[in-house]
Protein backbone atom coordinates (compact mmCIF):
# COMPACT_ATOMS: atom_id res chain seq x y z
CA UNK A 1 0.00 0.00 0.00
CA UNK A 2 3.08 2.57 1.35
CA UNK A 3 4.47 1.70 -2.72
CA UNK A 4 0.88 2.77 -4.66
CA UNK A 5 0.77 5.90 -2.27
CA UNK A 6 3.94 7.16 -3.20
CA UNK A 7 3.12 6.20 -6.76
CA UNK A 8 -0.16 8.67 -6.61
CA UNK A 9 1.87 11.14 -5.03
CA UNK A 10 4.70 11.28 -7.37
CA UNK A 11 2.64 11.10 -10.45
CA UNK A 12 0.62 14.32 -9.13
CA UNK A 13 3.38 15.93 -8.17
CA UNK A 14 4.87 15.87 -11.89
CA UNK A 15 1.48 16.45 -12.93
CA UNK A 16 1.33 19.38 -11.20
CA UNK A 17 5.12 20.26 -11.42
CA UNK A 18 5.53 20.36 -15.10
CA UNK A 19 2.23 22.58 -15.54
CA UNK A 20 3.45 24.98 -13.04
CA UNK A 21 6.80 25.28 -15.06
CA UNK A 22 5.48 25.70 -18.26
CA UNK A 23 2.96 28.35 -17.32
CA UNK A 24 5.62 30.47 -15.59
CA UNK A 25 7.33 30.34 -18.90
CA UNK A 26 4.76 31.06 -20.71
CA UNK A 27 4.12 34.02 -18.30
CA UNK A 28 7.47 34.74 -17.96
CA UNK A 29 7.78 35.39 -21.97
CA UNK A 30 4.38 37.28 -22.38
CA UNK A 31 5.57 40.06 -20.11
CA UNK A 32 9.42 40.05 -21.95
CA UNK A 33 9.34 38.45 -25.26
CA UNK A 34 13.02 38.66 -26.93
CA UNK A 35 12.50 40.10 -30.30
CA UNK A 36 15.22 38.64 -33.22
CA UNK A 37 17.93 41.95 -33.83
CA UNK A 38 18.28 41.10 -37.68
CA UNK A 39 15.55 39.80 -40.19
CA UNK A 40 17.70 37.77 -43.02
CA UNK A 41 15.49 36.87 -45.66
CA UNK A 42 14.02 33.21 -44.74
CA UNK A 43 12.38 30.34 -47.15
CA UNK A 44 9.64 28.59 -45.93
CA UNK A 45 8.98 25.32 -47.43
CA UNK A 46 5.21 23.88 -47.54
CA UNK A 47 4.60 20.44 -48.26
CA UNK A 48 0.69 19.49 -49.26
CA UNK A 49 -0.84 16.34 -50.55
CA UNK A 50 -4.43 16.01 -51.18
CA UNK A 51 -7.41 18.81 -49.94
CA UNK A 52 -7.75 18.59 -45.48
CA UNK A 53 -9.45 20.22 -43.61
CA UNK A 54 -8.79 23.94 -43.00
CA UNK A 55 -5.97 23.48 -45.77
CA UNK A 56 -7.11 27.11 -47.78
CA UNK A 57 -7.04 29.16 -44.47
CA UNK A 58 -3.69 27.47 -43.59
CA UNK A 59 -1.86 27.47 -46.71
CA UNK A 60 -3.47 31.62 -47.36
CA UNK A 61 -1.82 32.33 -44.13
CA UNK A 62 1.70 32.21 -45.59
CA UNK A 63 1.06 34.72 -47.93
CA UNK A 64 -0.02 37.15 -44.58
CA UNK A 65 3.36 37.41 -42.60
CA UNK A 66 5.25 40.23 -40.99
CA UNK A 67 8.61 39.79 -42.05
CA UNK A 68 10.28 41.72 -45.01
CA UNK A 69 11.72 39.23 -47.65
CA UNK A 70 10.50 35.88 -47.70
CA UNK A 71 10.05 33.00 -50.63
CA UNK A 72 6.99 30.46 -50.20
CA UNK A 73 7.61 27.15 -52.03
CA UNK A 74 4.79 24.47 -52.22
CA UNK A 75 5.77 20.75 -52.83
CA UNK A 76 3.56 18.13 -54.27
CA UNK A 77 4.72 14.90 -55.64
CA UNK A 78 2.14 14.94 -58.26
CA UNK A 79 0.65 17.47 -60.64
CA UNK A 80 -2.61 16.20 -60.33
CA UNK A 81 -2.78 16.32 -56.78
CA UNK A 82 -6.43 18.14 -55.97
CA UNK A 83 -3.98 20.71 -53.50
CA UNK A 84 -2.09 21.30 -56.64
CA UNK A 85 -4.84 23.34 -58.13
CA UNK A 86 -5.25 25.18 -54.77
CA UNK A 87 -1.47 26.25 -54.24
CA UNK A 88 -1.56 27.44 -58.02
CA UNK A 89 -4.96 29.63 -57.11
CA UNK A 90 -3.32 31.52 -53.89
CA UNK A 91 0.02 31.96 -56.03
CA UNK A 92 -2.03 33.84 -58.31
CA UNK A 93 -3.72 35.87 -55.40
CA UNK A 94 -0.75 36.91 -54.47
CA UNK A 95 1.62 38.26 -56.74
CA UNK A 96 3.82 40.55 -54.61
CA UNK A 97 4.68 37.67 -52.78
CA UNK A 98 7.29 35.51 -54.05
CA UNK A 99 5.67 31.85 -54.44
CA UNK A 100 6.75 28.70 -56.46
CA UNK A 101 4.93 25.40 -56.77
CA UNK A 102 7.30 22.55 -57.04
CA UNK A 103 6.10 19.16 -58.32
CA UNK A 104 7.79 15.59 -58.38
CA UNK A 105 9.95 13.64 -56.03
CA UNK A 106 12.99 12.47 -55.13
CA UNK A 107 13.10 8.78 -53.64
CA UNK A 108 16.42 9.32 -51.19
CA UNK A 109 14.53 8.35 -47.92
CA UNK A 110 11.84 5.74 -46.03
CA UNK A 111 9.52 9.05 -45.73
CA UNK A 112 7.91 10.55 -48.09
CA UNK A 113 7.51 14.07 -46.63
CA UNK A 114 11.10 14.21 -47.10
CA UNK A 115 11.27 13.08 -50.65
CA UNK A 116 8.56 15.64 -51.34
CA UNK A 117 10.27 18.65 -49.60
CA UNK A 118 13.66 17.84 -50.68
CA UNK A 119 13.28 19.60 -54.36
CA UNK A 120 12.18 22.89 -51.95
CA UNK A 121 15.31 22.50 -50.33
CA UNK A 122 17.89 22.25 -52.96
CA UNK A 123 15.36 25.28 -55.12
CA UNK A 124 15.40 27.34 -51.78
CA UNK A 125 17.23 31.11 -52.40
CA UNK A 126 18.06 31.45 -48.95
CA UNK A 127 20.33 29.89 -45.85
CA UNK A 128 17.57 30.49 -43.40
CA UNK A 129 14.30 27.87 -44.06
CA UNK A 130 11.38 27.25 -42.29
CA UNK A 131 9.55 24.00 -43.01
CA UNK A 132 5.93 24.22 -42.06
CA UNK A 133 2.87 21.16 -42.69
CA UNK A 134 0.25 22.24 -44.61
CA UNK A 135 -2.61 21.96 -41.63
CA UNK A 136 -0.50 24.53 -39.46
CA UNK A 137 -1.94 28.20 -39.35
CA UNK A 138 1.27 30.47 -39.46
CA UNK A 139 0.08 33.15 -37.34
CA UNK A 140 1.98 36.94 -38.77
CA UNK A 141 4.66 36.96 -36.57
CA UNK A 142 5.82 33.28 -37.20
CA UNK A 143 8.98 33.67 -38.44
CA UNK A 144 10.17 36.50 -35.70
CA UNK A 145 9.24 33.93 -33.07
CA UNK A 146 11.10 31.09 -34.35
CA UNK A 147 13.94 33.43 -34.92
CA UNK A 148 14.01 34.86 -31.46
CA UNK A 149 14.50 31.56 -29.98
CA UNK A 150 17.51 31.38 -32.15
CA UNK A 151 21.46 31.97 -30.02
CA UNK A 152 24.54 30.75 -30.69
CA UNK A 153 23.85 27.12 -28.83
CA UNK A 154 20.61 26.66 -30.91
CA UNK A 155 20.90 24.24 -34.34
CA UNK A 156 16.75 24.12 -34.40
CA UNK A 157 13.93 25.62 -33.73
CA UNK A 158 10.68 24.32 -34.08
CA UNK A 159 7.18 24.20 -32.81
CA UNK A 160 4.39 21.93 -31.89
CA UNK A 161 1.41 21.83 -33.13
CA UNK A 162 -1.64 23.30 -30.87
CA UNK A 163 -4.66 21.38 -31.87
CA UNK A 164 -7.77 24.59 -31.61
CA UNK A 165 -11.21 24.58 -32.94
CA UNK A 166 -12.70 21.27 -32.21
CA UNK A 167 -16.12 20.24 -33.74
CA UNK A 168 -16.56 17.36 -32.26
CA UNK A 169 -15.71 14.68 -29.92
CA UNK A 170 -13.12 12.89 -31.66
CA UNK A 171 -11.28 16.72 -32.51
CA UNK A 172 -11.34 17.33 -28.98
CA UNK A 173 -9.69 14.15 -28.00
CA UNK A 174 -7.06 15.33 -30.35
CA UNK A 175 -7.13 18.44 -28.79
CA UNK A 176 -6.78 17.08 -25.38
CA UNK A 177 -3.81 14.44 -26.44
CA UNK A 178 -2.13 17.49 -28.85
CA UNK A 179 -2.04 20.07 -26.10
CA UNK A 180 -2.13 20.07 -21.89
CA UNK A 181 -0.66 16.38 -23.27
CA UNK A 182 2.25 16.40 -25.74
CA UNK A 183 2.86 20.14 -26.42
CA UNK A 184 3.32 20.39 -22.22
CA UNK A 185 5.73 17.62 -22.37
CA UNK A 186 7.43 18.74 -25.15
CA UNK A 187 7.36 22.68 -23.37
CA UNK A 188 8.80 21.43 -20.43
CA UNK A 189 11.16 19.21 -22.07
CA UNK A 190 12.54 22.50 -23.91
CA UNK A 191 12.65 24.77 -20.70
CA UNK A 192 14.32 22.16 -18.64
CA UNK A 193 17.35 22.16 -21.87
CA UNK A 194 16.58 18.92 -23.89
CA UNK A 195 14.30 20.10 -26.33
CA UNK A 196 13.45 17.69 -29.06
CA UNK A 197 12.12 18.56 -32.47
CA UNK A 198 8.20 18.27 -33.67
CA UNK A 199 7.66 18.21 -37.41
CA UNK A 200 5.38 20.69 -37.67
CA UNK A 201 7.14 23.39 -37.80
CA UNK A 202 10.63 23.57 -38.01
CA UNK A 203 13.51 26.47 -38.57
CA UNK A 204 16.81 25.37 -40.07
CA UNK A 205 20.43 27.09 -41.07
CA UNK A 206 21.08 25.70 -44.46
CA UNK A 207 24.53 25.99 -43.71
CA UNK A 208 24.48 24.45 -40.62
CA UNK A 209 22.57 21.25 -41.79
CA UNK A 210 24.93 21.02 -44.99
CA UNK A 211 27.69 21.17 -42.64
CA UNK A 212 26.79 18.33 -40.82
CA UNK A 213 26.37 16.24 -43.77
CA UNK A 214 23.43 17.87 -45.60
CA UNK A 215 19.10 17.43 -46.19
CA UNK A 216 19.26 13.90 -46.98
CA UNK A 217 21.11 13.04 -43.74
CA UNK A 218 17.52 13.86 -42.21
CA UNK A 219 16.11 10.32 -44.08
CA UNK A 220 18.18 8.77 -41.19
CA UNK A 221 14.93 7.93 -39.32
CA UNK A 222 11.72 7.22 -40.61
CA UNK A 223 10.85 10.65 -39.31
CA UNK A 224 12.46 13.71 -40.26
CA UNK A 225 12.09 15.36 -36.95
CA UNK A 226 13.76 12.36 -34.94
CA UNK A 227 16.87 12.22 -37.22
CA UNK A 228 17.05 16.11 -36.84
CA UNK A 229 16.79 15.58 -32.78
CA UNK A 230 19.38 13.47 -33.14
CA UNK A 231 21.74 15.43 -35.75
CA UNK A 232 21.62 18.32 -33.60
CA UNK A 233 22.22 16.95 -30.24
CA UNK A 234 24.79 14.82 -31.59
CA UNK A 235 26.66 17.88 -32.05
CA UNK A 236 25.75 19.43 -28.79
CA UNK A 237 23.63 22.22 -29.78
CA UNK A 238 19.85 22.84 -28.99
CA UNK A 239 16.87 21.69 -29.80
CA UNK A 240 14.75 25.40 -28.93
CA UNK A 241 10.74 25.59 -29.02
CA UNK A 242 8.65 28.89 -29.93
CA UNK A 243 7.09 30.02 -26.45
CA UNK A 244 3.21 29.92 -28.14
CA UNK A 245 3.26 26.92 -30.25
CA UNK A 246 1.40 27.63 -33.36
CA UNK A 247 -2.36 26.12 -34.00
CA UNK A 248 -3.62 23.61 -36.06
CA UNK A 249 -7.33 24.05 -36.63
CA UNK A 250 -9.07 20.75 -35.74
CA UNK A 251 -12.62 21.12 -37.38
CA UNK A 252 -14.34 17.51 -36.93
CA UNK A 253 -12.19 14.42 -36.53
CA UNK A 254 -12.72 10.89 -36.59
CA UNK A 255 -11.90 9.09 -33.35
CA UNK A 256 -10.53 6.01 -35.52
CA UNK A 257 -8.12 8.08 -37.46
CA UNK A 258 -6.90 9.87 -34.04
CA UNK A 259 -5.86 6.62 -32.54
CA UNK A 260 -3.81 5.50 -36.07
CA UNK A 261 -2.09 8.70 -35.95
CA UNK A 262 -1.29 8.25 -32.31
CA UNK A 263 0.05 4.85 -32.52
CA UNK A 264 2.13 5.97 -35.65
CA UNK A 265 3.64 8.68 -33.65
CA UNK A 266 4.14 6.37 -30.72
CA UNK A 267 5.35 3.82 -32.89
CA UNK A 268 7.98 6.10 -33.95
CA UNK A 269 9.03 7.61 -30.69
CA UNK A 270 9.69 3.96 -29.94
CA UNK A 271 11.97 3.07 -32.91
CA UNK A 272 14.13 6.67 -32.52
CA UNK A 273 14.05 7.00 -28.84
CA UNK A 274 13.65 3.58 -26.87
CA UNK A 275 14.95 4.77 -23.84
CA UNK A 276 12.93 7.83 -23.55
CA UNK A 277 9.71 6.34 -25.20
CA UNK A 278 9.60 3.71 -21.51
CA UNK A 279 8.35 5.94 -18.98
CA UNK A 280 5.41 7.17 -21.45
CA UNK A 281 3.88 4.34 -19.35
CA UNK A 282 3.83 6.29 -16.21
CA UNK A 283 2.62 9.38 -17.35
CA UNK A 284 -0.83 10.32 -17.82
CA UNK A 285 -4.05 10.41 -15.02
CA UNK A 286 -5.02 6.42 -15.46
CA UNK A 287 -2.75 4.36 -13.63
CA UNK A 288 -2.30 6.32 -10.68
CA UNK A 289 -6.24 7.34 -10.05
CA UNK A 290 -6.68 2.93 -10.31
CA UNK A 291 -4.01 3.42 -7.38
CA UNK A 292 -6.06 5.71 -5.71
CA UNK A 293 -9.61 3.85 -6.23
CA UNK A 294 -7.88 0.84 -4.73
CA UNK A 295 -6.05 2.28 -1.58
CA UNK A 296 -10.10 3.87 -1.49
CA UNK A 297 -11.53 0.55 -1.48
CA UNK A 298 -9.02 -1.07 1.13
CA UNK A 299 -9.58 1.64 3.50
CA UNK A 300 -6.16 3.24 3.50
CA UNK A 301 -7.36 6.27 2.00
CA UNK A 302 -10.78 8.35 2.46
CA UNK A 303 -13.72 7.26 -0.10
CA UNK A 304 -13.49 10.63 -1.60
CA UNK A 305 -10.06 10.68 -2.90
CA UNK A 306 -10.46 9.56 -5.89
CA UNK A 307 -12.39 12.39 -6.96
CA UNK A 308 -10.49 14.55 -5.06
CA UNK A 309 -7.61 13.38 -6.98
CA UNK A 310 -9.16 13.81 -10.02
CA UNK A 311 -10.26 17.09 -9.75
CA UNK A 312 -6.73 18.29 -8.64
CA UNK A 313 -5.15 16.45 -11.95
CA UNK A 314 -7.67 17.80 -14.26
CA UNK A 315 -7.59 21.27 -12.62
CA UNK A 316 -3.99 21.47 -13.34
CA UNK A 317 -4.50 20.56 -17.00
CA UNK A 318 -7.77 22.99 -17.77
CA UNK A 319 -5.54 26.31 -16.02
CA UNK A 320 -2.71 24.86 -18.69
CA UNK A 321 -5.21 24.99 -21.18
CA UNK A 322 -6.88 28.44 -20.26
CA UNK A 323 -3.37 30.19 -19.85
CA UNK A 324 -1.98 29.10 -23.69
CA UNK A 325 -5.52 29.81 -25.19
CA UNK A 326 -6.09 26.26 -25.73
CA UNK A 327 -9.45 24.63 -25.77
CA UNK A 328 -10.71 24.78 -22.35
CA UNK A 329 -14.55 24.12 -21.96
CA UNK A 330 -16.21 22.14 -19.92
CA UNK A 331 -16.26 19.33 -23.36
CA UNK A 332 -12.38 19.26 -22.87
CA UNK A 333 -12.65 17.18 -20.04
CA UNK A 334 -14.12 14.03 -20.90
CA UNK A 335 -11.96 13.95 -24.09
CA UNK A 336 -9.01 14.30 -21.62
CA UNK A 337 -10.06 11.46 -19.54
CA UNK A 338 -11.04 9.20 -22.33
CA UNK A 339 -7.27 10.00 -23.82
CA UNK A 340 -5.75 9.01 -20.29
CA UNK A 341 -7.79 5.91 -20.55
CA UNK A 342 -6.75 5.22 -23.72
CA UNK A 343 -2.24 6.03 -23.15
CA UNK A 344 -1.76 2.52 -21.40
CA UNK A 345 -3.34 0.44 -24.54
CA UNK A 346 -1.52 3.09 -26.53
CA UNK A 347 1.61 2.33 -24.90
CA UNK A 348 1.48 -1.25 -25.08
CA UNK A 349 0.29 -1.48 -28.76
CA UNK A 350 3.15 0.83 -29.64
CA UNK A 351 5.25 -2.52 -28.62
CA UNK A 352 4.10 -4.74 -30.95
CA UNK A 353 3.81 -4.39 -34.45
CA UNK A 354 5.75 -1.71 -36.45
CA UNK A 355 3.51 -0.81 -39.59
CA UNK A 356 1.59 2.15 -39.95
CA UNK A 357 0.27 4.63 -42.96
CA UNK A 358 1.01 8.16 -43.16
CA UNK A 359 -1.09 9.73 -46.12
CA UNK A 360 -1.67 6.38 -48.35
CA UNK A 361 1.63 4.85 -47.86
CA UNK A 362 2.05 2.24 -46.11
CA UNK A 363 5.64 2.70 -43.75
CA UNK A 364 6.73 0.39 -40.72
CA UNK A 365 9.70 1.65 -38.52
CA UNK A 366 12.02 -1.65 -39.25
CA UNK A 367 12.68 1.27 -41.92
CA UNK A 368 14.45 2.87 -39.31
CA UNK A 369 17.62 1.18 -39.63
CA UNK A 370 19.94 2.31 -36.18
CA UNK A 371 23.11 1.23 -37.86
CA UNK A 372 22.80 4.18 -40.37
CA UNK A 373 21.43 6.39 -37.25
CA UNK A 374 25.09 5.05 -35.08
CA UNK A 375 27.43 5.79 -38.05
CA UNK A 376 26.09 9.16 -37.71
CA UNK A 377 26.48 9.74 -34.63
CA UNK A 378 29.95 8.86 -34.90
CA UNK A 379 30.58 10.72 -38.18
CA UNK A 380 28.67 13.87 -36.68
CA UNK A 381 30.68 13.54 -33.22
CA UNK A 382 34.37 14.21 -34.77
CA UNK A 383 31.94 17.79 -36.00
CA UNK A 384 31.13 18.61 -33.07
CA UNK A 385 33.69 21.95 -32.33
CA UNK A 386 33.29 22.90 -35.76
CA UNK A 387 29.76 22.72 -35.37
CA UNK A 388 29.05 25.03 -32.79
CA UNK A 389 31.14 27.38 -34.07
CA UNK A 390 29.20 27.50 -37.00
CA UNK A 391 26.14 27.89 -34.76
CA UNK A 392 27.86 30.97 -33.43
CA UNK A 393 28.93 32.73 -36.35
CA UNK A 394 25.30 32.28 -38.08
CA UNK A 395 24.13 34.15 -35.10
CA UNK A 396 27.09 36.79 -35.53
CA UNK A 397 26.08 36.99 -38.80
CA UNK A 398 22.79 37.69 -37.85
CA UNK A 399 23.21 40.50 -36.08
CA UNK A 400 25.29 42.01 -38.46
């Protein structure tokens, strides 16, 4: 009994703990937000395939950013892709912006995001790129928020994804996992100094990344944003995240499709990141409320404290919410239980079995060959001085 209290305890207390730090970040930063001292021009890359929800409104919102010189390149693999058509219409709504659309693809890599993208990359005009999904709203000041988070011990900066406007049920569990969940994690992760890289949203030094062995060494894993965690650390510079991660409007979601994306990303997390992927078990409000129903039901602990519990877990998550402008209605809640229900099947699913699909294609992380990932890490590591000088003349350069 002594071992499941202390288990309650614990969990609640980095519950609790890791919401406490990220808000006083958050609040921290609102009151004294660095702003970038140079704006270099920047390239931001946009992959699309196929019409999603939301995609007009988030693809339009690249043409609508404060920052004086920037270059907007779309990818598609195919011509005939329906988002094609789309990407060709806002080009033409926008002249005084420059915009390409890129088609084809190059087969270097396991993922095909990166064989998409990679024709953006080698086309791009300029050293500083920003790599954004195509269901991301870019709010204006984007680019100046990725590049404040920039210094001379930085090799990335990216940003989770905030899932916002839920229309239903199955969009708010997303909501609930994307959010007080994952983006907390990762927050916390980044203010306690080992950031790790989200997809989503990513800002890269051309130069840097070509000095460590160039775009293709990012097909490493079977996602991009793992090999870049891994690139970059292996070099010891940071992983940085934008203060406000940006949103990703939600619309209506099928609960189905939230759980394949959620096993694909734990999946994943398993294949890059073993070691780190093992206490996902721990985390989340399930296991250690069944502690606290059954120290309830023995006696050892008042009949009310599992609701008690409860409320102080959720509490924590809902002030989270409220403070980043997350969704934070009363409809959040269930969604957030039914997620913390659902993390120990997640986790245990994520064991067995490697296949998932990502946009039609069928992928399994046995792609994710750690030999290739270890001669990296041994190339990169005989880098590493050269490296971070690099990261500190890009920022000297900067500011020039």
């Amino acid at each position: 009994m002594t071992l499941l209290i202390w288990f309650a305890a614990l969990a609640l207390f980095a519950q609790l703990a890791s919401i406490a730090l990220v808000i006083a970040v958050k609040l921290r930063h609102r009151e004294r937000e660095h702003r970038p001292s140079a704006r270099p021009p920047v390239t931001l890359i946009r992959p699309i395939c196929g019409l999603e929800n939301n995609l007009e409104r988030c693809l339009a919102s690249t043409f609508e950013l404060d920052w004086p010189v920037y270059e907007i390149l779309f990818c598609v693999s195919r011509a005939d892709d329906p988002a094609a058509s789309l990407a060709r219409r806002l080009i033409a709504e926008h002249p005084h912006i420059a915009a390409r659309l890129l088609v084809g693809e190059d087969l270097f890599s396991a993922n095909p995001k990166l064989n998409n993208v990679v024709k953006g990359w080698r086309t791009a005009r300029h050293d500083w790129i920003v790599m954004t999904d195509s269901n991301v709203l870019m709010p204006s000041d984007t680019i100046e928020r990725m590049m404040a988070r920039w210094d001379s011990e930085t090799g990335l900066v990216c940003s989770p994804p905030a899932g916002t406007e839920p229309e239903n049920f199955g969009a708010r569990l997303e909501s609930a996992w994307l959010d007080s969940f994952q983006a907390r994690w990762q927050l916390f992760a980044d203010a306690a100094g080992f950031g790790f890289a989200q997809g989503k949203s990513m800002l890269f030094s051309r130069q840097l990344i070509s000095h460590l062995g160039g775009f293709e060494r990012l097909g490493e894993e079977v996602a991009e944003d793992a090999a870049a965690t891994i690139l970059i650390r292996s070099v010891g510079l940071k992983v940085r995240l934008v203060h406000q991660p940006f949103p990703q409007p939600l619309g209506r979601r099928d609960i189905g499709a939230v759980w394949k994306r959620q096993l694909r990303w734990a999946r994943l997390r398993r294949a890059s990141f073993p070691v780190y992927f093992l206490p996902e078990i721990l985390i989340g409000g399930a296991l250690p409320t069944a502690a606290v129903i059954a120290l309830a039901a023995t006696g050892t602990l008042p009949a009310a404290a599992p609701l008690v519990y409860l409320a102080a877990w959720y509490a924590g998550e809902l002030l989270l919410a409220r403070t980043y402008g997350w969704p934070s209605e009363w409809r959040i809640l269930p969604a957030m239980l039914t997620r913390d229900l659902l993390l120990p099947a997640l986790f245990v699913t994520a064991w067995f079995g490697s296949g998932f699909e990502w946009r039609g294609n069928a992928m399994t992380v046995a792609d994710n060959d750690n030999t290739r990932s270890a001669r990296l890490r041994k190339a990169v590591a005989r880098t590493r001085d050269k490296a971070r000088e690099k990261a500190r003349a890009l920022v000297t350069a900067r500011s020039h």
